[in-house]
Each structure stands twice: as C-alpha cells, then as structure tokens.
Protein backbone atom coordinates (compact mmCIF):
# COMPACT_ATOMS: atom_id res chain seq x y z
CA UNK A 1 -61.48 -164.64 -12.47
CA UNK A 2 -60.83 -167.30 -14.80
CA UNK A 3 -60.38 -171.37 -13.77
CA UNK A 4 -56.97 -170.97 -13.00
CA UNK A 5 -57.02 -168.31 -10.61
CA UNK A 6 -59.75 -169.80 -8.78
CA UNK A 7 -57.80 -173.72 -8.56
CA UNK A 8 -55.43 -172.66 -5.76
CA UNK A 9 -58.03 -171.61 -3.37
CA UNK A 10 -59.74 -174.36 -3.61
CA UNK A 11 -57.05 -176.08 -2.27
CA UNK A 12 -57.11 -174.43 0.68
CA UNK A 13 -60.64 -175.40 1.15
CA UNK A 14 -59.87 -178.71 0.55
CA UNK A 15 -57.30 -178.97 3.25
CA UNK A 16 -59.58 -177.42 5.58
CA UNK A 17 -62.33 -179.55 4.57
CA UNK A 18 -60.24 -182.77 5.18
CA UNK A 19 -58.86 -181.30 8.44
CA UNK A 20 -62.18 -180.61 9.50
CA UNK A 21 -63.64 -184.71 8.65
CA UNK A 22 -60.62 -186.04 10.29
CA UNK A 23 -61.03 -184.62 13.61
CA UNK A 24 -65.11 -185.16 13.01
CA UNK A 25 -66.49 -181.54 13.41
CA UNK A 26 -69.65 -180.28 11.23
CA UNK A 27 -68.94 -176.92 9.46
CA UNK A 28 -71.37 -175.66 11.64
CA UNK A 29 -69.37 -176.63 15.10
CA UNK A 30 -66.02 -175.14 13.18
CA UNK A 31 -67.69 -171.77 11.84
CA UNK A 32 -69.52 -171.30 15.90
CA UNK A 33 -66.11 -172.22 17.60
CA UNK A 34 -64.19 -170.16 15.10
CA UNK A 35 -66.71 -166.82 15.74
CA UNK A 36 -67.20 -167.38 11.71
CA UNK A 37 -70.27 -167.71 9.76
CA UNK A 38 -71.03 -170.96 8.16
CA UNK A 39 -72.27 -169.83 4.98
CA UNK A 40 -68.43 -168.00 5.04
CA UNK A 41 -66.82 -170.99 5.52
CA UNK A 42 -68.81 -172.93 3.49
CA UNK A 43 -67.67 -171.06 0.74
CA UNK A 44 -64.00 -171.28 1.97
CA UNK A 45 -64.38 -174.97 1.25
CA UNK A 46 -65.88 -174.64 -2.03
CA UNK A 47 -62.99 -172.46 -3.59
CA UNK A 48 -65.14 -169.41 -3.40
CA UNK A 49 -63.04 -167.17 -1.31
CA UNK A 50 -59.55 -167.09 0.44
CA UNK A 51 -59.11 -166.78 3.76
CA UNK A 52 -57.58 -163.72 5.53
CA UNK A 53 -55.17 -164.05 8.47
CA UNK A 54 -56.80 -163.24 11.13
CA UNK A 55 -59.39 -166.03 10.10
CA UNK A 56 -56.98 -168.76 9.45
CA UNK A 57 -55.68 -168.02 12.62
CA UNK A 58 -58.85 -168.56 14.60
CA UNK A 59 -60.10 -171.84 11.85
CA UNK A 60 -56.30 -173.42 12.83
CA UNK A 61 -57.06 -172.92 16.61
CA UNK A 62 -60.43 -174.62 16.66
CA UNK A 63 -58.98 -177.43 14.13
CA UNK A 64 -56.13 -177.65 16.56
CA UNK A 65 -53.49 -177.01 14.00
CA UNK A 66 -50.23 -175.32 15.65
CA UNK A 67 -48.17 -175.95 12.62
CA UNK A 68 -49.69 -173.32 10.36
CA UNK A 69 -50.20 -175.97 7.57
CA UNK A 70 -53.17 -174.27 6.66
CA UNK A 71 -51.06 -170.60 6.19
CA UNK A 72 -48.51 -171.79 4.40
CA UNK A 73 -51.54 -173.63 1.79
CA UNK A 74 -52.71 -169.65 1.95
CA UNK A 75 -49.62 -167.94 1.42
CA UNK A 76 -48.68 -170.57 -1.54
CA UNK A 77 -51.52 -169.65 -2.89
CA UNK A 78 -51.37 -166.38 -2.71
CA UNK A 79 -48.08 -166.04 -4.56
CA UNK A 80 -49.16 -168.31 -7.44
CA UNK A 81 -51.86 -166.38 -8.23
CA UNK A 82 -50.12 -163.09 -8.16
CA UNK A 83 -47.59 -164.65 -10.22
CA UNK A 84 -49.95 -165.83 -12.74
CA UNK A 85 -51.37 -162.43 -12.91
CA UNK A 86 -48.03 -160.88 -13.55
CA UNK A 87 -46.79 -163.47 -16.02
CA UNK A 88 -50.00 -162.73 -18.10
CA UNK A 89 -49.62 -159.30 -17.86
CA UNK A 90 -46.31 -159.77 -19.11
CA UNK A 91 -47.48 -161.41 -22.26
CA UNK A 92 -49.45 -158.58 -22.85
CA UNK A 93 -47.55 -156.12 -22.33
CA UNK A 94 -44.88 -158.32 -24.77
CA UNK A 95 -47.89 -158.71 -27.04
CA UNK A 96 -48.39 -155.09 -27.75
CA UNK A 97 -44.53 -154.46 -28.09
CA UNK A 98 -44.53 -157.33 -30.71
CA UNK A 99 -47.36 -155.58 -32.32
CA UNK A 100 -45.46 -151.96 -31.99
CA UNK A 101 -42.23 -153.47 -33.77
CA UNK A 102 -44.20 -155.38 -36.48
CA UNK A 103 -45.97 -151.50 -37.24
CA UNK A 104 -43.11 -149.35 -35.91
C-alpha cells in the first residue's frame, strides 16, 4: 500500500480522534464502551486500518453520533481508494497496449 492509499483512512481516524477529544473520552473509555480493543482503535486513529460497519456502528453509538458522519468519512473513503486502484490499473493496462502498438 503506497502513501496514497493509506491518506484517506487516516482521515477517518482523524475524525474519530477529534470526535473522541471533543466529547473528552480516553481511547481506552471509547474502545471498553464500544466492546473494541484499544490497541484496534488505536490503530484506527493512526491510519492503520479502516473500520468495518458493524464497528463504526458501535464507535458512533458510544461517541453519540446519530448522523453517520463517521460512515459517510468511511464510505468516501472507500470509493477513492478503489478508484485510485482502478485508475492505476487503467494506466497499466493502457501502458502495455501503448507498448503492444509501438511493437505490433
């Protein structure tokens, strides 16, 4: 995973991070409450892993969140990355055509 890839999640941990110091809660409070580990969401917050559903769910109802913000961050996410893969797979692919054409 190169730097790129790995930028969007950590804004998700960012947002939870902030959400977390505004409504004063440790990580260890949020990870118990949440039925989480706090090594896992320590490393939520540092960018090192993305969230699944069923814990954003359970981090936005101990953060007291109703308006998904922190899904839609996930989802948004989500979609860049997957279209950053496909765009450079693209360019590969239109790399090796280029390259086919130039030989062909």
């Amino acid at each position: 995973m190169d730097k790129h890839e790995k930028e969007p999640i950590g804004r998700v941990g960012k947002l939870l991070r902030s959400q977390r110091h505004q409504r004063s809660l440790g990580m260890r409070e949020v990870a118990r409450r949440a039925g989480l580990g706090t090594a896992c969401l320590s490393k939520i917050e540092r960018g090192g892993a993305l969230p699944g559903p069923k814990m954003v769910a359970k981090i936005e109802r101990v953060l007291g969140i109703t308006e998904g913000r922190i899904a839609e961050v996930v989802v948004l996410e989500v979609k860049g990355r997957w279209l950053l893969k496909y765009l450079r797979e693209k360019d590969r692919l239109m790399g090796r055509e280029e390259a086919v054409n130039l030989h062909g």
